[in-house]
N, C-alpha and C. Protein backbone atom coordinates (compact mmCIF):
# COMPACT_ATOMS: atom_id res chain seq x y z
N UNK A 1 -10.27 10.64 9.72
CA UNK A 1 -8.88 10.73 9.33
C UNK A 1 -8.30 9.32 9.24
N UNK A 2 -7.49 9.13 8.39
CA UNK A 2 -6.65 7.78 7.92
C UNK A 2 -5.32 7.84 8.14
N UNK A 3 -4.70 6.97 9.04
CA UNK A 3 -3.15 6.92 9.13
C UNK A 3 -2.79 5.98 8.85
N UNK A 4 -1.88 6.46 7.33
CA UNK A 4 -1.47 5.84 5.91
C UNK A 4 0.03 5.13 6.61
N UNK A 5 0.65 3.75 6.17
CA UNK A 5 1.91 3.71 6.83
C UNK A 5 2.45 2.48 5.39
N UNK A 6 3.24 3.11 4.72
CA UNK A 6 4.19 2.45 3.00
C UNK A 6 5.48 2.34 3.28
N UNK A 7 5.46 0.65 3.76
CA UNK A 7 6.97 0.20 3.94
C UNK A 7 7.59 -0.31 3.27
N UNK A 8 8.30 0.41 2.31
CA UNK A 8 9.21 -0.01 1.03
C UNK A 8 10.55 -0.30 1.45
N UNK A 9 10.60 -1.55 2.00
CA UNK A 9 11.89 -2.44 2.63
C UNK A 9 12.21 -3.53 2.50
N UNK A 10 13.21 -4.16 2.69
CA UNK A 10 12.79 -5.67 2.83
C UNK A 10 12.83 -5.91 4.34
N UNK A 11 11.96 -7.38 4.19
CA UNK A 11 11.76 -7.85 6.03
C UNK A 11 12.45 -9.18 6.21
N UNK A 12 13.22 -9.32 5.84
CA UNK A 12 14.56 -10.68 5.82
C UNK A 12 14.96 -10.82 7.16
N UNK A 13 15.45 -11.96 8.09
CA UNK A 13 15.86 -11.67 8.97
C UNK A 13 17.41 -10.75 8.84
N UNK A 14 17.79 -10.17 10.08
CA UNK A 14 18.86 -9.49 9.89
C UNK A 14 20.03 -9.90 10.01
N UNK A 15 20.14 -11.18 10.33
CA UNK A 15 21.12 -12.32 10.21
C UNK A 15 21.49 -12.50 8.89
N UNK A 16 20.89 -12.53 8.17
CA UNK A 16 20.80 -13.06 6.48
C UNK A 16 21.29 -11.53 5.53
N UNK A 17 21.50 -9.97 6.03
CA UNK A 17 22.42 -9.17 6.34
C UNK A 17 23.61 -8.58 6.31
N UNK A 18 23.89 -9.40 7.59
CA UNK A 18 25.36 -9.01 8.21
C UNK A 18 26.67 -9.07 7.16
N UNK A 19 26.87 -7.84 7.36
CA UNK A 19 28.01 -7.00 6.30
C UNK A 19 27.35 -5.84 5.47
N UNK A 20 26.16 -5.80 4.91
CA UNK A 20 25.53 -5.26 4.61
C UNK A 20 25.04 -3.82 5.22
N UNK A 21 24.90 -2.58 3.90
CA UNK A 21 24.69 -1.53 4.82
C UNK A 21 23.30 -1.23 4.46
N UNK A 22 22.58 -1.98 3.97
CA UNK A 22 21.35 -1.93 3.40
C UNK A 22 20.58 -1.91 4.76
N UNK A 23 19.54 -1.11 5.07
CA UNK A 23 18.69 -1.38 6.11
C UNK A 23 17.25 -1.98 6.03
N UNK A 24 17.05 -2.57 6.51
CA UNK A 24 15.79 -3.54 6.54
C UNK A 24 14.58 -3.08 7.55
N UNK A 25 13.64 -3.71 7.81
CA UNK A 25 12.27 -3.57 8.26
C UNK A 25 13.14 -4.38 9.55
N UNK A 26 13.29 -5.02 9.91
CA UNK A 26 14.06 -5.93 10.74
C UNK A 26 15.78 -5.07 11.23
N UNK A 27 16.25 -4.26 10.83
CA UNK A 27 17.21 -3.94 11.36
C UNK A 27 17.20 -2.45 12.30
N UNK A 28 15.45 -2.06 12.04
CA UNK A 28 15.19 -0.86 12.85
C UNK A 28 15.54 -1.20 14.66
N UNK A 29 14.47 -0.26 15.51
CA UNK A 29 14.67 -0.14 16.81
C UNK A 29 14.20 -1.44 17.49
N UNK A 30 14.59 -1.75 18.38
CA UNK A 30 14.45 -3.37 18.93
C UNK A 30 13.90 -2.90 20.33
N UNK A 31 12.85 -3.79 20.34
CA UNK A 31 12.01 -3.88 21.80
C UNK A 31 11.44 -5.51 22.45
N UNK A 32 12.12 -5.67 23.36
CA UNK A 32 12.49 -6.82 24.30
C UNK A 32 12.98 -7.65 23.09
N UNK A 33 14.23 -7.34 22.62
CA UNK A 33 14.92 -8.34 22.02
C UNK A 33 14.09 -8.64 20.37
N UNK A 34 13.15 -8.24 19.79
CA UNK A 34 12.79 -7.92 19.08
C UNK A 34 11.86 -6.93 18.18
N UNK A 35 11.95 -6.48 16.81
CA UNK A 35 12.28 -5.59 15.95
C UNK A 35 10.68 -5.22 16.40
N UNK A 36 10.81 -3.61 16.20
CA UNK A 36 9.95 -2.73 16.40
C UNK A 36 9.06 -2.75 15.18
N UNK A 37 7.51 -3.76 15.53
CA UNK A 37 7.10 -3.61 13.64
C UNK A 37 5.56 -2.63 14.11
N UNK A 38 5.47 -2.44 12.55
CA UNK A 38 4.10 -1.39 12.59
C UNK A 38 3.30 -2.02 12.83
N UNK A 39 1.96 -1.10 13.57
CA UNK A 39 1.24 -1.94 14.52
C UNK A 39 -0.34 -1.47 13.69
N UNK A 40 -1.46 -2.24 13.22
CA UNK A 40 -2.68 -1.91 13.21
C UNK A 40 -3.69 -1.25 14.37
N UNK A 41 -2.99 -1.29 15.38
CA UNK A 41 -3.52 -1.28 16.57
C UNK A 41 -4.72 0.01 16.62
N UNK A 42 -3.92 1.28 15.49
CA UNK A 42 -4.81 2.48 15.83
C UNK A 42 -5.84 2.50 14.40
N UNK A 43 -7.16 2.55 15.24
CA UNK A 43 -8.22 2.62 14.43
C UNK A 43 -8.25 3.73 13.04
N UNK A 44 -8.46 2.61 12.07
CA UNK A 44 -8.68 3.68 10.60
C UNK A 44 -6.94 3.94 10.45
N UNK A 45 -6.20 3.01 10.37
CA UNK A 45 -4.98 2.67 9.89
C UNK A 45 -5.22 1.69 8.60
N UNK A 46 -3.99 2.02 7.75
CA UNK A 46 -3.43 1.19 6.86
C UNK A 46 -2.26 0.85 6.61
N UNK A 47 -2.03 -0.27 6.84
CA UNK A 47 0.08 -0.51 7.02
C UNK A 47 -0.28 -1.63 5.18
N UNK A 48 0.82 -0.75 4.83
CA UNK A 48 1.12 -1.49 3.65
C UNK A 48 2.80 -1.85 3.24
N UNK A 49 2.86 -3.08 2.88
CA UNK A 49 4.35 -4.00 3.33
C UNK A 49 4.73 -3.51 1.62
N UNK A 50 6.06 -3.70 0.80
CA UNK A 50 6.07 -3.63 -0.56
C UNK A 50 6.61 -5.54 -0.66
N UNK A 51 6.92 -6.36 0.77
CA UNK A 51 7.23 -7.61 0.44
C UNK A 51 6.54 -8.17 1.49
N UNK A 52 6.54 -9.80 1.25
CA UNK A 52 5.84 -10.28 2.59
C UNK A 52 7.15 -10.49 3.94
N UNK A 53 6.87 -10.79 5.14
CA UNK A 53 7.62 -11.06 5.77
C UNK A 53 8.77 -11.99 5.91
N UNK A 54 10.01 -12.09 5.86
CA UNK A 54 11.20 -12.67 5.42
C UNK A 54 11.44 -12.86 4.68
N UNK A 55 11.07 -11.98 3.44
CA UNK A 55 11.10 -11.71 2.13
C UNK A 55 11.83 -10.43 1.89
N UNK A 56 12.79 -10.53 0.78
CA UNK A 56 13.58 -9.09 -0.09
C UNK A 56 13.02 -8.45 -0.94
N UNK A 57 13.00 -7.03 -0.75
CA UNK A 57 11.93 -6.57 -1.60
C UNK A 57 13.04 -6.11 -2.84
N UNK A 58 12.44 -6.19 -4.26
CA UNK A 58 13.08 -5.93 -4.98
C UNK A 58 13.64 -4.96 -5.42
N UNK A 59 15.01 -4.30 -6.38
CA UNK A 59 15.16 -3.12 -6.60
C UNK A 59 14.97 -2.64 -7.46
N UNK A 60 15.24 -1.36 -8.01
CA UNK A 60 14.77 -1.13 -9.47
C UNK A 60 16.00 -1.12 -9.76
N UNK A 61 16.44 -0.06 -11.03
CA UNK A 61 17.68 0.56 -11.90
C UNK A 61 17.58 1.90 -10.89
N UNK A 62 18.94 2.01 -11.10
CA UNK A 62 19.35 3.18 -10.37
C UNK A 62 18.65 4.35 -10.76
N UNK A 63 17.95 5.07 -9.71
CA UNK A 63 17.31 6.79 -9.77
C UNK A 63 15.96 6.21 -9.92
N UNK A 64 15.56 4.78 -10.63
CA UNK A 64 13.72 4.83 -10.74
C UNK A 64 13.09 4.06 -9.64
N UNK A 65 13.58 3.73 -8.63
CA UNK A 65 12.82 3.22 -7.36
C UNK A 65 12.73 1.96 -7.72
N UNK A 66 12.04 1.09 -6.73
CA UNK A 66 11.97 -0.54 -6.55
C UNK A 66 10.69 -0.47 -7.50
N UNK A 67 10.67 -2.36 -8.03
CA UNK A 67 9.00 -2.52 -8.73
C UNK A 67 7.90 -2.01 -7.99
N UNK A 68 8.18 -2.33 -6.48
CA UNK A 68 6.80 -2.01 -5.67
C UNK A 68 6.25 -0.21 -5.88
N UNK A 69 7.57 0.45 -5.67
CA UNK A 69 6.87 1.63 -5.42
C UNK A 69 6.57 2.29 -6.37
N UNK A 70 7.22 1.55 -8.05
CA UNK A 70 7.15 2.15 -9.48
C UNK A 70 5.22 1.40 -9.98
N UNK A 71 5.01 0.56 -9.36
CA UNK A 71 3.94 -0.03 -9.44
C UNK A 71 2.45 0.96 -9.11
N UNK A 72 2.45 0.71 -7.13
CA UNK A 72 2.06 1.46 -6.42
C UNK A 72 1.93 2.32 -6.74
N UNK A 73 2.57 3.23 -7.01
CA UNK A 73 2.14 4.90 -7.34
C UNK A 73 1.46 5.22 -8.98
N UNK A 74 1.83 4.07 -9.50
CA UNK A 74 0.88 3.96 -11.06
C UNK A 74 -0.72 3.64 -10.42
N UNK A 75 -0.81 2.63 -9.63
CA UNK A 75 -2.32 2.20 -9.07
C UNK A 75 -2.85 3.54 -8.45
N UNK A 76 -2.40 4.04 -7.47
CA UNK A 76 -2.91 4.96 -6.81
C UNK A 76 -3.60 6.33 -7.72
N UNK A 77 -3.11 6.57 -8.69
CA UNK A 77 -3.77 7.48 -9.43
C UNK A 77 -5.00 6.99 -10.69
N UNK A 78 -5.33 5.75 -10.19
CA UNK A 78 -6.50 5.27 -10.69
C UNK A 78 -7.59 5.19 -9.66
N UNK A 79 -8.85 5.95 -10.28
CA UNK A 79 -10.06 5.83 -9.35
C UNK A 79 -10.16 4.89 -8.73
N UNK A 80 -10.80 4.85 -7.47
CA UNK A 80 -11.64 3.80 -6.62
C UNK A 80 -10.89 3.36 -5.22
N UNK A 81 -11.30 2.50 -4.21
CA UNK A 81 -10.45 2.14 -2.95
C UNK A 81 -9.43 1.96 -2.87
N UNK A 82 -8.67 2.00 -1.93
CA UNK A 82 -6.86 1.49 -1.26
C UNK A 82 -7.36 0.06 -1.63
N UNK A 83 -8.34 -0.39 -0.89
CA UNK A 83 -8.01 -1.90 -1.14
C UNK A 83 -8.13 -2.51 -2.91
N UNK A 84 -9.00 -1.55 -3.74
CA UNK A 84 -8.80 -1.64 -5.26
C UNK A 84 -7.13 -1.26 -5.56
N UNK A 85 -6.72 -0.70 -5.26
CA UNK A 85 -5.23 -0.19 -5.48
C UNK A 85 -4.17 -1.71 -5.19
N UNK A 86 -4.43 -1.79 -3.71
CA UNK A 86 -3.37 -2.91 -3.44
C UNK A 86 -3.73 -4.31 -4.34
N UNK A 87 -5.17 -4.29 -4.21
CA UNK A 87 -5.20 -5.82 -5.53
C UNK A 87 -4.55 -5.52 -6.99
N UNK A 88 -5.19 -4.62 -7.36
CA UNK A 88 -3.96 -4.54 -8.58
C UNK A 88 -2.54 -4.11 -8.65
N UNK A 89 -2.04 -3.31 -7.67
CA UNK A 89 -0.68 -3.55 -7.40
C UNK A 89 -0.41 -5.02 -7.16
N UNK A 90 -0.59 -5.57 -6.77
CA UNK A 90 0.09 -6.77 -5.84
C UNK A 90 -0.30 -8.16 -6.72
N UNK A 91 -1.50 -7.47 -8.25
CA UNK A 91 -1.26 -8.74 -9.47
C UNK A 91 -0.53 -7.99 -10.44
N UNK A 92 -0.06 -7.13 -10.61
CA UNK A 92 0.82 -6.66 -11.03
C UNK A 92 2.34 -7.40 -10.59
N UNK A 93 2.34 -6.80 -9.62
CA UNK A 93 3.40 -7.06 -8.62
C UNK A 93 4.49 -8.41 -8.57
N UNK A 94 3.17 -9.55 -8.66
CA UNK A 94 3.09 -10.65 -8.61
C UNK A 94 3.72 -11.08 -9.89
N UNK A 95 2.86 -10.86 -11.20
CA UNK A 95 3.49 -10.95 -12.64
C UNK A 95 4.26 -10.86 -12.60
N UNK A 96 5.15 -9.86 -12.51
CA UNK A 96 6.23 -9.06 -12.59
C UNK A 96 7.77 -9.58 -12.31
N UNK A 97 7.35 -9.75 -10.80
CA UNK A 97 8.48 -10.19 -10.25
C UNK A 97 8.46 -11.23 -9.02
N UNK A 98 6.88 -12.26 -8.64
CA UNK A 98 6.84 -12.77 -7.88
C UNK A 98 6.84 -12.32 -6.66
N UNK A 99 6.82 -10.95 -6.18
CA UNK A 99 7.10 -10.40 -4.97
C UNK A 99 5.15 -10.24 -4.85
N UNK A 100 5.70 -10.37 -3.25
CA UNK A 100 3.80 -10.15 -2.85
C UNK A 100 3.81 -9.07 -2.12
N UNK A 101 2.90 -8.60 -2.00
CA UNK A 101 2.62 -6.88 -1.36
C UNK A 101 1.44 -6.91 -0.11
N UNK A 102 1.82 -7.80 0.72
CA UNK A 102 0.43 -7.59 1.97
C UNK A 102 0.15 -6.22 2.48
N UNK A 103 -1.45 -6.01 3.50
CA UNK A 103 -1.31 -5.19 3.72
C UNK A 103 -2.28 -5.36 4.70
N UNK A 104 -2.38 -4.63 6.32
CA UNK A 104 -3.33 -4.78 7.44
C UNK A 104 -3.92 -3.60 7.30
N UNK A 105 -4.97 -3.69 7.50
CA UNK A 105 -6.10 -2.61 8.00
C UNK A 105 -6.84 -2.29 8.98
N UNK A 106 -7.16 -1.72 9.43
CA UNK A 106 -8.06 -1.31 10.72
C UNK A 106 -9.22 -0.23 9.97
N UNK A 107 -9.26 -0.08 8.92
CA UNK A 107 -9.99 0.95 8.31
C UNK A 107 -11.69 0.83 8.80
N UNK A 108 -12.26 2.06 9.41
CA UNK A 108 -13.42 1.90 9.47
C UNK A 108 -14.20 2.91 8.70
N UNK A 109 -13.15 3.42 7.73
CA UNK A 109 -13.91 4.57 6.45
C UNK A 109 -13.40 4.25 5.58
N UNK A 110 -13.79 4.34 4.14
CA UNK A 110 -13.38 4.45 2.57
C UNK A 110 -12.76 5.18 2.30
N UNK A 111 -11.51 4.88 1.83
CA UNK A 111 -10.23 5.57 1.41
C UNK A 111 -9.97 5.25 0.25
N UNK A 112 -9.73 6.60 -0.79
CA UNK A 112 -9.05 6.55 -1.77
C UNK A 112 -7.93 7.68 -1.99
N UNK A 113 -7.16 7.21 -2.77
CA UNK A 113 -6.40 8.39 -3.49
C UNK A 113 -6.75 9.34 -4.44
N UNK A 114 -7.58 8.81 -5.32
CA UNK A 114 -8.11 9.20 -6.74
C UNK A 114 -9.76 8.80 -6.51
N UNK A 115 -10.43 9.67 -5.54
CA UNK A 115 -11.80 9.34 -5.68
C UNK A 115 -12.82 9.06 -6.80
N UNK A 116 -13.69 8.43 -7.28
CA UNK A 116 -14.07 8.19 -8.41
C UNK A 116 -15.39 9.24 -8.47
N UNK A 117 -15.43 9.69 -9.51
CA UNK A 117 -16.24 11.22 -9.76
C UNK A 117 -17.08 10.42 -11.12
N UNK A 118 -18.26 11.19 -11.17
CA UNK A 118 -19.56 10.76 -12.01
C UNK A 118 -18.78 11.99 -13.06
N UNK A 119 -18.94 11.49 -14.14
CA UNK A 119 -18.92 12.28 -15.52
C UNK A 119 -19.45 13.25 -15.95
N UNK A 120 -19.95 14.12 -16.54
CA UNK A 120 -20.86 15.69 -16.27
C UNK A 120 -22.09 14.78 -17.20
N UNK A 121 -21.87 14.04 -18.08
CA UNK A 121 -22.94 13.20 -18.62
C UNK A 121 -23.73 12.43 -17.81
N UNK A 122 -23.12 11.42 -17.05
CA UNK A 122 -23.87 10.71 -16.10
C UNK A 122 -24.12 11.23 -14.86
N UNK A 123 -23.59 12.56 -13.79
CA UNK A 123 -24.67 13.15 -13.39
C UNK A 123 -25.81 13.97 -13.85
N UNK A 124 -25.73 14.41 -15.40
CA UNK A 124 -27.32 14.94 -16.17
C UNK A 124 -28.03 13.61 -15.88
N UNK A 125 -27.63 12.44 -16.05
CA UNK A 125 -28.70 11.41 -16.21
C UNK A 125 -29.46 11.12 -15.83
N UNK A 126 -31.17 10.33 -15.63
CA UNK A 126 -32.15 10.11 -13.93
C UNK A 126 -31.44 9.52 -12.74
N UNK A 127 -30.37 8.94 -13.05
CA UNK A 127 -29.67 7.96 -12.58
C UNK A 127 -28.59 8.52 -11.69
N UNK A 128 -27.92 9.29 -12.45
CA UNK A 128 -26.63 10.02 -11.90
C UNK A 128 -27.15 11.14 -10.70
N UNK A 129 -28.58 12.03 -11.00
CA UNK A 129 -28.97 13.03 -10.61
C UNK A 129 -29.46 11.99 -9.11
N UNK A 130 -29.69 11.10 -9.42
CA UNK A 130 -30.66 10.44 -7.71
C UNK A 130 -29.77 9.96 -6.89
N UNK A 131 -28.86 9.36 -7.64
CA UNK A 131 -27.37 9.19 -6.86
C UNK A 131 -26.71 10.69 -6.03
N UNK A 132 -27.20 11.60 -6.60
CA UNK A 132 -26.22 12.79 -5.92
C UNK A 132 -26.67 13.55 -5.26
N UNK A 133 -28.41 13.46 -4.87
CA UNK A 133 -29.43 14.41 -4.31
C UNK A 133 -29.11 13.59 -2.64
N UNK A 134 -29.78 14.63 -1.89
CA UNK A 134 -29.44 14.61 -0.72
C UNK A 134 -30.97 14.48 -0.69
N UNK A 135 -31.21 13.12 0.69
CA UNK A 135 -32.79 13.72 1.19
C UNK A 135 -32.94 14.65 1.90
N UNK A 136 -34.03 15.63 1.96
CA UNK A 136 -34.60 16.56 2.80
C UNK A 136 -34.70 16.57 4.29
């Protein structure tokens, strides 16, 4: 099992803020005097940021979400790994609007969204068929 964690916020200090009703990654629950952040700590985690730290994450037009998460969710429905996903989100990302998209892992299994599946052609093939046989 994988515990997925997509923080579409900005992480600015919360000083830089004040007046503001916008909430931040930094304006959540506070522990010994500072901000409660997500932790890699539990094995086969993925924390994914949509900005880097003391950074504003960008917005979109009203009703279509920020670049990150209009991005992101285009990658994710393309075959292959999270970590294939976040590299092309995050050169996307980058193009776009200069915003960077880090992300920590603890992953000790292969995760995708859109697993990548052999073609009904290329499992007929010698190739496809030896790839998919199980040994005895």
């Amino acid at each position: 099992q994988v515990s997925l964690f997509v923080l579409d916020c900005c992480r600015e200090s919360i000083s830089a803020r004040v007046g503001s009703t916008s909430r931040t990654l930094s304006s959540f629950p506070q522990q010994g005097g500072q901000p409660v952040q997500a932790s890699t700590t539990v094995v086969n985690s993925f924390v994914i940021y949509s900005t880097s730290k003391g950074s504003t994450a960008g917005d979109g037009a009203a009703g279509k979400g920020g670049p990150f998460m209009s991005i992101f969710t285009e990658e994710m429905m393309v075959p292959g790994s999270i970590e294939g996903v976040m590299k092309r989100t995050r050169q996307r990302l980058l193009t776009d609007t200069c915003q960077l998209s880090p992300e920590q892992s603890t992953l000790t299994t292969a995760f995708s969204f859109c697993p990548v599946t052999a073609s009904p052609a290329a499992a007929a093939s010698p190739q496809g068929r030896a790839q998919h046989e199980q040994p005895a």
